[in-house]
N, C-alpha and C. Protein backbone atom coordinates (compact mmCIF):
# COMPACT_ATOMS: atom_id res chain seq x y z
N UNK A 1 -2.45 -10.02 -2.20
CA UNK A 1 -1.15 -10.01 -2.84
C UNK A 1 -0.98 -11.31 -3.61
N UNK A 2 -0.52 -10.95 -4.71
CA UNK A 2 -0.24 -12.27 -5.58
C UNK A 2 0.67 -13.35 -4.44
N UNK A 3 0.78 -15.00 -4.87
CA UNK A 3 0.98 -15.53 -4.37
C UNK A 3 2.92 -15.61 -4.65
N UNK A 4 3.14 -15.37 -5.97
CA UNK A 4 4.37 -15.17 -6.21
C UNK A 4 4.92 -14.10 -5.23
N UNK A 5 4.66 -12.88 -4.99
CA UNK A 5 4.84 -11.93 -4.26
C UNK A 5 5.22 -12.78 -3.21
N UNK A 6 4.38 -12.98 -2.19
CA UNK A 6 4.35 -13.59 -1.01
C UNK A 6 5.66 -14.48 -0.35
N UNK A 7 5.98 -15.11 -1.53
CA UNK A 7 6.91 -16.67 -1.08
C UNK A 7 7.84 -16.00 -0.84
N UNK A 8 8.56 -14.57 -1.15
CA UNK A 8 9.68 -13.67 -1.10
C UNK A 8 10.13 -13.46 0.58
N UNK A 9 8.63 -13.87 1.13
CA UNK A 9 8.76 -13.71 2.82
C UNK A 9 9.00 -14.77 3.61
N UNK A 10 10.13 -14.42 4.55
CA UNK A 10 10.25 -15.61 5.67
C UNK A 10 9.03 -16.01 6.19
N UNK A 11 8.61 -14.63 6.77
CA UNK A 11 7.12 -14.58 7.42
C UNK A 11 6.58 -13.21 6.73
N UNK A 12 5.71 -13.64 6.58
CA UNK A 12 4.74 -12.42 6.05
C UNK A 12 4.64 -11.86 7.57
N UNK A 13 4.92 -10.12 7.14
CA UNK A 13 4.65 -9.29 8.68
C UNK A 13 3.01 -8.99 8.95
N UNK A 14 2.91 -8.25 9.87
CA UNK A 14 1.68 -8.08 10.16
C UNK A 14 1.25 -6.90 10.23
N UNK A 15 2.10 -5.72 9.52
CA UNK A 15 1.86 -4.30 9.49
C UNK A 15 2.74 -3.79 7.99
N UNK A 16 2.57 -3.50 7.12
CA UNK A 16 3.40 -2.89 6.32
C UNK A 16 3.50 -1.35 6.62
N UNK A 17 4.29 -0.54 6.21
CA UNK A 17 4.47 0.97 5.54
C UNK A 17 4.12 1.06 4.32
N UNK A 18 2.96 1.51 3.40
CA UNK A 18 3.35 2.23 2.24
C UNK A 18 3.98 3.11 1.90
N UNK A 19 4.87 3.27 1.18
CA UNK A 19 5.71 4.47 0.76
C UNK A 19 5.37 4.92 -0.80
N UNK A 20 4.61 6.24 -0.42
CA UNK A 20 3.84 6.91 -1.71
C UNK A 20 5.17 7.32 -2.89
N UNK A 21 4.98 8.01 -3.81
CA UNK A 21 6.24 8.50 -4.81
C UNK A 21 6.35 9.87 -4.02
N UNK A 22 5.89 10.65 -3.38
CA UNK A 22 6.59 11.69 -2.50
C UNK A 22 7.03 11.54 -1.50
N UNK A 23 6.99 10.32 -0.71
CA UNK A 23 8.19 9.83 0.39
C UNK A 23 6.91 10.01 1.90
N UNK A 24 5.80 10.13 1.53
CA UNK A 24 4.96 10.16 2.67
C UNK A 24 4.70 8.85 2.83
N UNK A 25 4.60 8.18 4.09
CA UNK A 25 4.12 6.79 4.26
C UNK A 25 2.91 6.59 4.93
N UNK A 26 2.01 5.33 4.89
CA UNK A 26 1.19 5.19 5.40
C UNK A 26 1.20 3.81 6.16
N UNK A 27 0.45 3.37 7.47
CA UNK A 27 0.35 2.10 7.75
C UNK A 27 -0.90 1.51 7.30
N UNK A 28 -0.69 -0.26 7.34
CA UNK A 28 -1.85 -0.79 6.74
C UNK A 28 -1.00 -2.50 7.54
N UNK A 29 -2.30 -2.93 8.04
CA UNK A 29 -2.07 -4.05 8.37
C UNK A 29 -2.73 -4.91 7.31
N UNK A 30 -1.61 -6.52 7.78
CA UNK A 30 -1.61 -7.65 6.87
C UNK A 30 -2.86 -8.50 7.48
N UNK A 31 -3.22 -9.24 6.76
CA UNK A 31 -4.72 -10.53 7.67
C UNK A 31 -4.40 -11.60 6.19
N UNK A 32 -4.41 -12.96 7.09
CA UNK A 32 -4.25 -13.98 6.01
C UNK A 32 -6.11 -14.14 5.84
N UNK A 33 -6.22 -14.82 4.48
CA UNK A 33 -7.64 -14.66 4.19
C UNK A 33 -7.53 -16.04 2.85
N UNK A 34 -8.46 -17.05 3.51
CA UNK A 34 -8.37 -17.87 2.29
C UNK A 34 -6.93 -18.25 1.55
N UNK A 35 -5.46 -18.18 2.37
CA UNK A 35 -4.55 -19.00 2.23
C UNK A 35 -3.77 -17.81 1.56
N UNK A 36 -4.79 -16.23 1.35
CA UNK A 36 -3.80 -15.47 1.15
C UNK A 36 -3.68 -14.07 1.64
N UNK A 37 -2.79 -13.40 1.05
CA UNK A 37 -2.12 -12.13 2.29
C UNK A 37 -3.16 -10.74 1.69
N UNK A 38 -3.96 -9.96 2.32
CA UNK A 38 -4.51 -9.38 1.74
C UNK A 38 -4.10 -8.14 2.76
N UNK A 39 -4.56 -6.72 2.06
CA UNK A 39 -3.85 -5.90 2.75
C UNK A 39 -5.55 -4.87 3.97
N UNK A 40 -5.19 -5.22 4.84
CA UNK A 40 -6.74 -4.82 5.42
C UNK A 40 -6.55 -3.55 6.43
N UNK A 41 -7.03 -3.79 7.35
CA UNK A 41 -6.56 -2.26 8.45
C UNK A 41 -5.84 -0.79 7.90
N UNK A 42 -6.64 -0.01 7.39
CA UNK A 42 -5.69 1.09 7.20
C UNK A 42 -6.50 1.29 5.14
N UNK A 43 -6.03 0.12 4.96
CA UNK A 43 -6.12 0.24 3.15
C UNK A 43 -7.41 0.67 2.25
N UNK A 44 -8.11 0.26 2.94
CA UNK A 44 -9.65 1.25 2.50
C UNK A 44 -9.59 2.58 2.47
N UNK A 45 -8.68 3.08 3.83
CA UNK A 45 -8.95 4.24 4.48
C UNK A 45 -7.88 5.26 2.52
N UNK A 46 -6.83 4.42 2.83
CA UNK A 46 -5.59 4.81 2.26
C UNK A 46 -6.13 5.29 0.42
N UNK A 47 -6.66 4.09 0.10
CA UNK A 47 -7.49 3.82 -1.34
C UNK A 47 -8.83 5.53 -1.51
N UNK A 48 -9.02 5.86 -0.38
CA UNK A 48 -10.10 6.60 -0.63
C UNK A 48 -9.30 8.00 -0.70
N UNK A 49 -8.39 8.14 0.49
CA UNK A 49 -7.94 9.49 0.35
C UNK A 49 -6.97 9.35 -0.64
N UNK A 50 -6.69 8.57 -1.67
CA UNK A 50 -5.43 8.54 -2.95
C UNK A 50 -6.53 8.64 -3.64
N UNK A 51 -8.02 8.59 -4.03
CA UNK A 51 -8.69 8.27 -4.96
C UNK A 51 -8.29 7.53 -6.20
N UNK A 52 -8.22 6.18 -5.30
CA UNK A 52 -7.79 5.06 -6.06
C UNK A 52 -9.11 4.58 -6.77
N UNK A 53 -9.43 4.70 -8.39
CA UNK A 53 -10.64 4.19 -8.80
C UNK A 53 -10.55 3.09 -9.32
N UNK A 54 -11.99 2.10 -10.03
CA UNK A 54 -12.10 0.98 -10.62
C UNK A 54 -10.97 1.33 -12.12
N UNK A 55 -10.28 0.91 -12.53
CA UNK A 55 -9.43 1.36 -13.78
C UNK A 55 -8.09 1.56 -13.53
N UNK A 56 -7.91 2.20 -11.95
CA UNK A 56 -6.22 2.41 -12.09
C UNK A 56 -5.41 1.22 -11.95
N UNK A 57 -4.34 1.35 -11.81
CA UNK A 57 -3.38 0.29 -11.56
C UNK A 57 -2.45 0.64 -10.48
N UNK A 58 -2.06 0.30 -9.88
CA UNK A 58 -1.52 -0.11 -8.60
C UNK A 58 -0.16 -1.08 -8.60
N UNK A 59 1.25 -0.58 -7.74
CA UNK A 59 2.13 -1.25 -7.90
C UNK A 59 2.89 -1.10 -6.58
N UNK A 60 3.15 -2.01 -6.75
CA UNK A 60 4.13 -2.62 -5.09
C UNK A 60 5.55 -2.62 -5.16
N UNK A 61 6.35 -2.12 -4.40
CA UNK A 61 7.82 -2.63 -4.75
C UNK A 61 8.61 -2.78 -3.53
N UNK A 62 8.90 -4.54 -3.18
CA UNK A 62 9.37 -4.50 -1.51
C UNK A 62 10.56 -3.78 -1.41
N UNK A 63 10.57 -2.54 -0.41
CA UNK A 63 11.53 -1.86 0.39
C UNK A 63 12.49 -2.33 0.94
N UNK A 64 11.94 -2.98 2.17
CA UNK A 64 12.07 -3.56 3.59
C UNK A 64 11.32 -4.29 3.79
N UNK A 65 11.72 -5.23 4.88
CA UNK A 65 10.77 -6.49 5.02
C UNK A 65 9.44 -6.07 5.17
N UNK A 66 9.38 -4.59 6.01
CA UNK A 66 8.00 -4.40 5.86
C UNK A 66 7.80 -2.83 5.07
N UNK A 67 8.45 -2.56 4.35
CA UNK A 67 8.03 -1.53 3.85
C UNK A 67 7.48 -1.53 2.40
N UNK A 68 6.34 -1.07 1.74
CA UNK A 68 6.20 -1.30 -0.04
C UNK A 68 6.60 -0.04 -0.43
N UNK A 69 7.00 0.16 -1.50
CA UNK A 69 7.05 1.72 -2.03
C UNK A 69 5.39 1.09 -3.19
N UNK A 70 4.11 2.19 -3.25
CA UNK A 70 3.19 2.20 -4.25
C UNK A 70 3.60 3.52 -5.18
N UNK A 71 2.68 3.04 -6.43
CA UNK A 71 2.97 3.74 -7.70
C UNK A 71 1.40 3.88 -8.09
N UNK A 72 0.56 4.36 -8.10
CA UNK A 72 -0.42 4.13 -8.68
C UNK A 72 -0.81 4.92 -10.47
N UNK A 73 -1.21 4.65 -10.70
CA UNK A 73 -1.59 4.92 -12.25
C UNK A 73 -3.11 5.39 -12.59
N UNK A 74 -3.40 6.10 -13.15
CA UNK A 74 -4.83 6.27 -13.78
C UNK A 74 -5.23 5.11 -14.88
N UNK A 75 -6.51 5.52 -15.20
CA UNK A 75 -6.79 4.83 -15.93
C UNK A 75 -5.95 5.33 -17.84
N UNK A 76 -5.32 6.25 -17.43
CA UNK A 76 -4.87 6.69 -18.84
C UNK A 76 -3.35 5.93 -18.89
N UNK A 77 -3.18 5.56 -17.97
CA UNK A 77 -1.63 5.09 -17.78
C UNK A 77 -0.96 5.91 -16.98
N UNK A 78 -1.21 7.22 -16.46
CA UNK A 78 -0.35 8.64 -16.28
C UNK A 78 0.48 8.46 -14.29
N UNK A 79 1.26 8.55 -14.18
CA UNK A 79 1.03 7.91 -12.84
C UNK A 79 0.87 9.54 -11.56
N UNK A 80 -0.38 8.81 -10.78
CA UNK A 80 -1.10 10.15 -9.90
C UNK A 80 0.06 10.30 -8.96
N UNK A 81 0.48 11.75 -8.40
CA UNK A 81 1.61 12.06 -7.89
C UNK A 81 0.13 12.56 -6.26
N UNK A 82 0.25 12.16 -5.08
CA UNK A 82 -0.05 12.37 -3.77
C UNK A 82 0.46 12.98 -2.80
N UNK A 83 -0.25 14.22 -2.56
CA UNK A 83 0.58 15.13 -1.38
C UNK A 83 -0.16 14.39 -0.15
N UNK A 84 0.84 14.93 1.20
CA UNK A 84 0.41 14.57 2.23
C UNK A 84 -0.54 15.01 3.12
N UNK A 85 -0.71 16.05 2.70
CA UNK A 85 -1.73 17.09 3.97
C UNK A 85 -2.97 15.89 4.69
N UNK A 86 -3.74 15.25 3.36
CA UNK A 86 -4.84 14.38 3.67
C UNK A 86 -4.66 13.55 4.60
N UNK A 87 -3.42 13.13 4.99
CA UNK A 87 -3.09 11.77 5.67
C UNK A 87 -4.08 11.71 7.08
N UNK A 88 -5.09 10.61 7.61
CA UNK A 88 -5.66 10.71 8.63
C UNK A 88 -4.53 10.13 10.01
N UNK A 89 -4.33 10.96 11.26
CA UNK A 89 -3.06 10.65 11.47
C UNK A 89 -3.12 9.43 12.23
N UNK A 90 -4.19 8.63 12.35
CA UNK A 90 -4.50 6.77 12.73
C UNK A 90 -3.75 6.42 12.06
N UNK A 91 -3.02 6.72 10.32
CA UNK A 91 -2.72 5.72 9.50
C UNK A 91 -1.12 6.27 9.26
N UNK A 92 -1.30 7.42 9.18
CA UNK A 92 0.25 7.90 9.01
C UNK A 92 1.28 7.21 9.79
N UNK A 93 2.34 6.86 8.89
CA UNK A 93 3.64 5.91 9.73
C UNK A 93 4.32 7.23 9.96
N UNK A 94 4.74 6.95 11.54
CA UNK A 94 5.45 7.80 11.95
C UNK A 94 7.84 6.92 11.62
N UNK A 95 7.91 8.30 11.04
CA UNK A 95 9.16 7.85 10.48
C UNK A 95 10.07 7.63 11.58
């Protein structure tokens, strides 16, 4: 996470929610790394079943202290809309 991002936090948490554009969420834990907040546990998993590729773009928008709403984008600009069925249920936030 950018470092601007970051300073927004009392404490950076140690679990976020993603919140997709259809209102399905996912968990993903935080790990400090080299002085910064990177998003680890969960986010590989999350990136593969969104088929997040080299080209798209990706956007964050703080919720809740720990919640993000993501937006992701293609490489055309178009933004990819994600159903839930895929969700593996290790990662799914239970509401």
């Amino acid at each position: 996470m950018p470092l601007d991002f970051t300073k927004h936090f009392v404490a950076v948490p140690t679990e976020f929610k993603l919140r997709n554009n259809t209102g399905c969420s996912w968990k993903v834990t935080v790990k400090l790394m080299n002085g910064r907040v990177t998003l680890d546990q969960g986010w590989a998993t999350y990136a593969a079943v969104h088929q997040i590729k080299i080209g798209y773009m990706v956007t964050f928008k703080l919720l809740t202290p720990d919640t993000l709403k993501i937006i992701i984008f293609d490489d055309d600009g178009i933004e990819v809309v994600n159903k839930c069925e895929k969700h593996d249920d290790a990662f799914a936030a239970k509401e």
